[in-house]
PDB file of N, CA and C in Angstrom:
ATOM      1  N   UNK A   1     -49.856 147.094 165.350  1.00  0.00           N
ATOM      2  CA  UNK A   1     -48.448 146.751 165.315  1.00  0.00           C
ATOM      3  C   UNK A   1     -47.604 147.914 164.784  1.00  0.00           C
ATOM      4  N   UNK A   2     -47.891 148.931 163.957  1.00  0.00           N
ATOM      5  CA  UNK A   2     -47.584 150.235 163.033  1.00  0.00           C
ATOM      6  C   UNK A   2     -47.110 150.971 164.498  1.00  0.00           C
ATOM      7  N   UNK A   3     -48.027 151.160 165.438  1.00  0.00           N
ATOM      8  CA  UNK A   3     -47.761 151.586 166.165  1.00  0.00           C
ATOM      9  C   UNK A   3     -46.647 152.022 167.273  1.00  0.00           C
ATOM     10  N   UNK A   4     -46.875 150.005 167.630  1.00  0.00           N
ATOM     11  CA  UNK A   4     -45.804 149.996 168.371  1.00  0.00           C
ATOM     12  C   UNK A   4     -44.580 150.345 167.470  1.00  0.00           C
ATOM     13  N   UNK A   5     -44.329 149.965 166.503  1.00  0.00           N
ATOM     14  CA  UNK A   5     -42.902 149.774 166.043  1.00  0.00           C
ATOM     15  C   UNK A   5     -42.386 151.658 166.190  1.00  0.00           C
ATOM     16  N   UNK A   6     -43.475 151.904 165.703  1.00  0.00           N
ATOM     17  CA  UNK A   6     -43.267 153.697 165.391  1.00  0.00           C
ATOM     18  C   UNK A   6     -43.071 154.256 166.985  1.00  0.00           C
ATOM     19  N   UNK A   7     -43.203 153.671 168.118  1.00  0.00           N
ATOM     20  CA  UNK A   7     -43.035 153.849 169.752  1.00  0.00           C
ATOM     21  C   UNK A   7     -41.500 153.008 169.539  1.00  0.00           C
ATOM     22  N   UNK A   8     -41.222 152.215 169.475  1.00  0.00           N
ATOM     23  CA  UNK A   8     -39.815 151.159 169.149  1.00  0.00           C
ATOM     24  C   UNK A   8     -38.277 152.433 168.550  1.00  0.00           C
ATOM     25  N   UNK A   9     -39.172 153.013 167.223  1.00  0.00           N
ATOM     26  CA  UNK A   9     -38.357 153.320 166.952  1.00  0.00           C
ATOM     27  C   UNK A   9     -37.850 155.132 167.248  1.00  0.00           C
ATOM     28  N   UNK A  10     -38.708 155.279 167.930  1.00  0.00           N
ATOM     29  CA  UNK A  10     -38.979 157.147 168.610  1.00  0.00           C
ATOM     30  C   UNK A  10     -37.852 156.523 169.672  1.00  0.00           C
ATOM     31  N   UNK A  11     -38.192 155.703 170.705  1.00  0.00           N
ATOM     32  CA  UNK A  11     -37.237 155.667 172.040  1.00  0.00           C
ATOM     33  C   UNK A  11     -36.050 155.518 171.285  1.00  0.00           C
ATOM     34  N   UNK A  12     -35.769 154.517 169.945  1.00  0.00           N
ATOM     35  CA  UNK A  12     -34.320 154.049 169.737  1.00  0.00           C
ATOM     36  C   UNK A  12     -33.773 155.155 169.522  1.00  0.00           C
ATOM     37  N   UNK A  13     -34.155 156.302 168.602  1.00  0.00           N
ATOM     38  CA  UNK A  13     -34.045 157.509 167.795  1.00  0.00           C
ATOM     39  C   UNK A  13     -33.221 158.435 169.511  1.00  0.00           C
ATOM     40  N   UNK A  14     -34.193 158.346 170.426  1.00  0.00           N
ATOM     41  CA  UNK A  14     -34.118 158.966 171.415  1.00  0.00           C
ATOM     42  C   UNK A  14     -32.839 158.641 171.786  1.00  0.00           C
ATOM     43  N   UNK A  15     -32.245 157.464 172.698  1.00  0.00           N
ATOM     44  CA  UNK A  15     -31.210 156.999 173.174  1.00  0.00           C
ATOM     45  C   UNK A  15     -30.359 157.076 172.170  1.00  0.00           C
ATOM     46  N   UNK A  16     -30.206 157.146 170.775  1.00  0.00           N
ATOM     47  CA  UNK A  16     -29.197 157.391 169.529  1.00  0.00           C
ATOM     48  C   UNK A  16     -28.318 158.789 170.000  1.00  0.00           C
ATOM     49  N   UNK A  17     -29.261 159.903 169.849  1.00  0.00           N
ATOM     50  CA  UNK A  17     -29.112 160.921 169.710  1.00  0.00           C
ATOM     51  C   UNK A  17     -29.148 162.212 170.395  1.00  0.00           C
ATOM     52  N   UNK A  18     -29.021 161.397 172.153  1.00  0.00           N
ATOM     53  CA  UNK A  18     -29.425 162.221 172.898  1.00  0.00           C
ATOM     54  C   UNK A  18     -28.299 161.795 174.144  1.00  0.00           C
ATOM     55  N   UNK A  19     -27.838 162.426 174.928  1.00  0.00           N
ATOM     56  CA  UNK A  19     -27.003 162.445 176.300  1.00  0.00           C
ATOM     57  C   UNK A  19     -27.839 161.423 176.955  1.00  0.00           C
ATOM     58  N   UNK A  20     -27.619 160.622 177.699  1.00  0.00           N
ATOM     59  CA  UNK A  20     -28.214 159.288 178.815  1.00  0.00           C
ATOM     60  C   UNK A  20     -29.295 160.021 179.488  1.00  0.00           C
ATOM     61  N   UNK A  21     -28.812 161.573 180.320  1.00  0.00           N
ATOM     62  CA  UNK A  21     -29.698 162.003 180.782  1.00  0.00           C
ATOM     63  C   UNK A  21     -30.591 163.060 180.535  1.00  0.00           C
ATOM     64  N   UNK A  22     -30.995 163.542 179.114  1.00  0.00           N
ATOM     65  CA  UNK A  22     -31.907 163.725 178.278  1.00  0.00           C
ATOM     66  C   UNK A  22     -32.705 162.768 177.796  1.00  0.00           C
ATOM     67  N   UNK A  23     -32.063 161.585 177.322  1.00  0.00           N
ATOM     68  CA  UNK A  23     -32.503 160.436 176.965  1.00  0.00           C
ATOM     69  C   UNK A  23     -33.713 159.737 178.036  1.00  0.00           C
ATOM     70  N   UNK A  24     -33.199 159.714 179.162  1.00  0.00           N
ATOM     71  CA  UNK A  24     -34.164 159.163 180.313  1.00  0.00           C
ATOM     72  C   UNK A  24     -34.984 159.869 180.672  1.00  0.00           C
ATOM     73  N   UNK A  25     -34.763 161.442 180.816  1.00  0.00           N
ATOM     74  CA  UNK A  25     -36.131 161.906 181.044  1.00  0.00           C
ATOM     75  C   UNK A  25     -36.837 162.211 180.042  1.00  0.00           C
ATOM     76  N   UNK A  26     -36.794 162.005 178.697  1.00  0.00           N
ATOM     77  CA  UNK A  26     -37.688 162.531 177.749  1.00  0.00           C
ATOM     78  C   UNK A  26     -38.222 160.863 177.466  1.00  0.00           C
ATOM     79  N   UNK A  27     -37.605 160.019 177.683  1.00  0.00           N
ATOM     80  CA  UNK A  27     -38.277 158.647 177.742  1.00  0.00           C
ATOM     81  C   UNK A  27     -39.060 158.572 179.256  1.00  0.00           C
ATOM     82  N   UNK A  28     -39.147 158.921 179.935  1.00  0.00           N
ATOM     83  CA  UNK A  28     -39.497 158.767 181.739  1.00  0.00           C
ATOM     84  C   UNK A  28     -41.020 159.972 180.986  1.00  0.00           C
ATOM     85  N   UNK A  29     -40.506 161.066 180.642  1.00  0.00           N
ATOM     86  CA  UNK A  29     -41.796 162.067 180.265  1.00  0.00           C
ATOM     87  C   UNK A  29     -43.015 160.869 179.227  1.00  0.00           C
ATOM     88  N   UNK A  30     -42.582 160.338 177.844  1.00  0.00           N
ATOM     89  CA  UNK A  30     -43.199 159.565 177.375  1.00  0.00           C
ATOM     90  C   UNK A  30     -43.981 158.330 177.589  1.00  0.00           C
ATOM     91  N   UNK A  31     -43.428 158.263 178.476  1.00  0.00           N
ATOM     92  CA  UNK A  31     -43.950 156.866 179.012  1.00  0.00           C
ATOM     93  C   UNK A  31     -45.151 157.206 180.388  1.00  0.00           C
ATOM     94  N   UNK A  32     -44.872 158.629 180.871  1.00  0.00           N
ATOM     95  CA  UNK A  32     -46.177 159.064 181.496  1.00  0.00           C
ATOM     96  C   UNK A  32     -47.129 159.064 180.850  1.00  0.00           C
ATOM     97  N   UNK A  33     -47.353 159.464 179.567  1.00  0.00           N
ATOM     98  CA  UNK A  33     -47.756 160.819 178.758  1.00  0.00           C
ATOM     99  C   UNK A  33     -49.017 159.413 177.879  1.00  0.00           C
ATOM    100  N   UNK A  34     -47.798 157.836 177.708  1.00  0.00           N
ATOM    101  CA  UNK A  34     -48.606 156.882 177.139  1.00  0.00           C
ATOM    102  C   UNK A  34     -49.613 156.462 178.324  1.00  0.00           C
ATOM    103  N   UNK A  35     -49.033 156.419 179.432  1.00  0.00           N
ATOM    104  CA  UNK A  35     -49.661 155.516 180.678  1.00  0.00           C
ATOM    105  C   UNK A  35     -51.107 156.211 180.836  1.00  0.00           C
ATOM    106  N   UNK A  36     -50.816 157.450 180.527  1.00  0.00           N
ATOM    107  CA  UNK A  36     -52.580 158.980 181.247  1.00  0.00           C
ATOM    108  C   UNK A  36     -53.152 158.429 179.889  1.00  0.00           C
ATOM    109  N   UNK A  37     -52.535 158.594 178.619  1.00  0.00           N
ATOM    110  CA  UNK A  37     -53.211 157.854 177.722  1.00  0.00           C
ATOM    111  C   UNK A  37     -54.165 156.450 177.746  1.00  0.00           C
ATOM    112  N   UNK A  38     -53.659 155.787 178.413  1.00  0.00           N
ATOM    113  CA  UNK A  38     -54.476 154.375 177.814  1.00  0.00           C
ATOM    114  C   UNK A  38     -55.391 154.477 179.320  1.00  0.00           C
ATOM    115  N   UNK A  39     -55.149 155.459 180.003  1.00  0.00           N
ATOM    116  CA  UNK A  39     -55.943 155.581 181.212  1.00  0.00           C
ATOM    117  C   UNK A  39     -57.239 156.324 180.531  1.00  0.00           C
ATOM    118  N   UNK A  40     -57.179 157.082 180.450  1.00  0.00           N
ATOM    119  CA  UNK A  40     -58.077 157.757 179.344  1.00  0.00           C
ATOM    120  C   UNK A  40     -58.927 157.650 178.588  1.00  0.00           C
ATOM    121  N   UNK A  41     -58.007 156.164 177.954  1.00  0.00           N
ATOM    122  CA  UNK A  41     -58.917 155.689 177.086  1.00  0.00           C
ATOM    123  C   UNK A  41     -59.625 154.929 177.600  1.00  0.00           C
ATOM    124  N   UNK A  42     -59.178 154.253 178.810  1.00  0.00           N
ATOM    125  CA  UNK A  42     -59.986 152.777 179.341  1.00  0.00           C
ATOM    126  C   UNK A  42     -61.403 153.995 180.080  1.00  0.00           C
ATOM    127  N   UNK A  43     -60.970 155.212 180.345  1.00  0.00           N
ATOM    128  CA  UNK A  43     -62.670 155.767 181.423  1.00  0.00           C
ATOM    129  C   UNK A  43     -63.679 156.419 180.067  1.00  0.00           C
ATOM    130  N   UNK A  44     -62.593 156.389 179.100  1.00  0.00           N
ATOM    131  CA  UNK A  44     -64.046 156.837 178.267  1.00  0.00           C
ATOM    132  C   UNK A  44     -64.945 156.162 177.532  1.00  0.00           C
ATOM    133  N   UNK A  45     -64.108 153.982 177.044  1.00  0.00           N
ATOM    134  CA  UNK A  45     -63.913 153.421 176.489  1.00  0.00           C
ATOM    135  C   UNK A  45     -65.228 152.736 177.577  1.00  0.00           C
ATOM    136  N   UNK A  46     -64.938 152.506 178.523  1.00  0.00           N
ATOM    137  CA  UNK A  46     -65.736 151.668 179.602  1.00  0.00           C
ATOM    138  C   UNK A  46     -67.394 152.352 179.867  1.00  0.00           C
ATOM    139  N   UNK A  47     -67.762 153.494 179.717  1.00  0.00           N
ATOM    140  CA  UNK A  47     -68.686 153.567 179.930  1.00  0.00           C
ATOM    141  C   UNK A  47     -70.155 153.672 178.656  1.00  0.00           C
ATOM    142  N   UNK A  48     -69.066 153.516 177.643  1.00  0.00           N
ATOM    143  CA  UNK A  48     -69.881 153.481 176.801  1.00  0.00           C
ATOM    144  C   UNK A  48     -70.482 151.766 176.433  1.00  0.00           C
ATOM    145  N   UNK A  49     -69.115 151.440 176.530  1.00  0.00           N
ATOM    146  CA  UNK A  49     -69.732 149.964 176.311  1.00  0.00           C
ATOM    147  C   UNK A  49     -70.233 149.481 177.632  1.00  0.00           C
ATOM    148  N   UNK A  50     -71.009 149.624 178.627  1.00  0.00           N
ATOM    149  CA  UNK A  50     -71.718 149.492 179.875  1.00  0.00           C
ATOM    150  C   UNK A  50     -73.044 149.900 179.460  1.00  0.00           C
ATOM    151  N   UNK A  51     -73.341 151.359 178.800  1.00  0.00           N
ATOM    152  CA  UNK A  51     -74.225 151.998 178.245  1.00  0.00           C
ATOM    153  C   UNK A  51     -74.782 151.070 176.872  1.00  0.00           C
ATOM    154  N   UNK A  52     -74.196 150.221 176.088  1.00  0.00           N
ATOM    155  CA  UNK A  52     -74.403 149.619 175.501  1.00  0.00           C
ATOM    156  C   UNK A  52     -74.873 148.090 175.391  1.00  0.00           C
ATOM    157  N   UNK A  53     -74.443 147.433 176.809  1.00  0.00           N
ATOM    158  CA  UNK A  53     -74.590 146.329 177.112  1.00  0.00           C
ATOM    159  C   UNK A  53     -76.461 146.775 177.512  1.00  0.00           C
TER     160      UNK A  53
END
């Protein structure tokens, strides 16, 4: 939950303090950057617990 909030409050920080269209692409960049992330995690995450079963 630490997490998210600390993701909650980076975008708010972002759209505060930034032009609309700085704002969108450095939120549009982040939100790639999480997506390759949890991708990432699911191919390295998955074969171990397969290897384990």
């Amino acid at each position: 939950m630490i997490f998210i909030r600390l993701i909650k409050k980076i975008f708010a920080s972002i759209w505060k303090d930034c032009t609309p269209l700085q704002a969108a692409l450095i939120t549009s960049i982040l939100i790639v950057i999480l997506i390759v992330l949890a991708f990432s995690l699911v191919q390295v995450i998955v074969p171990f617990t397969y290897i384990a079963i």
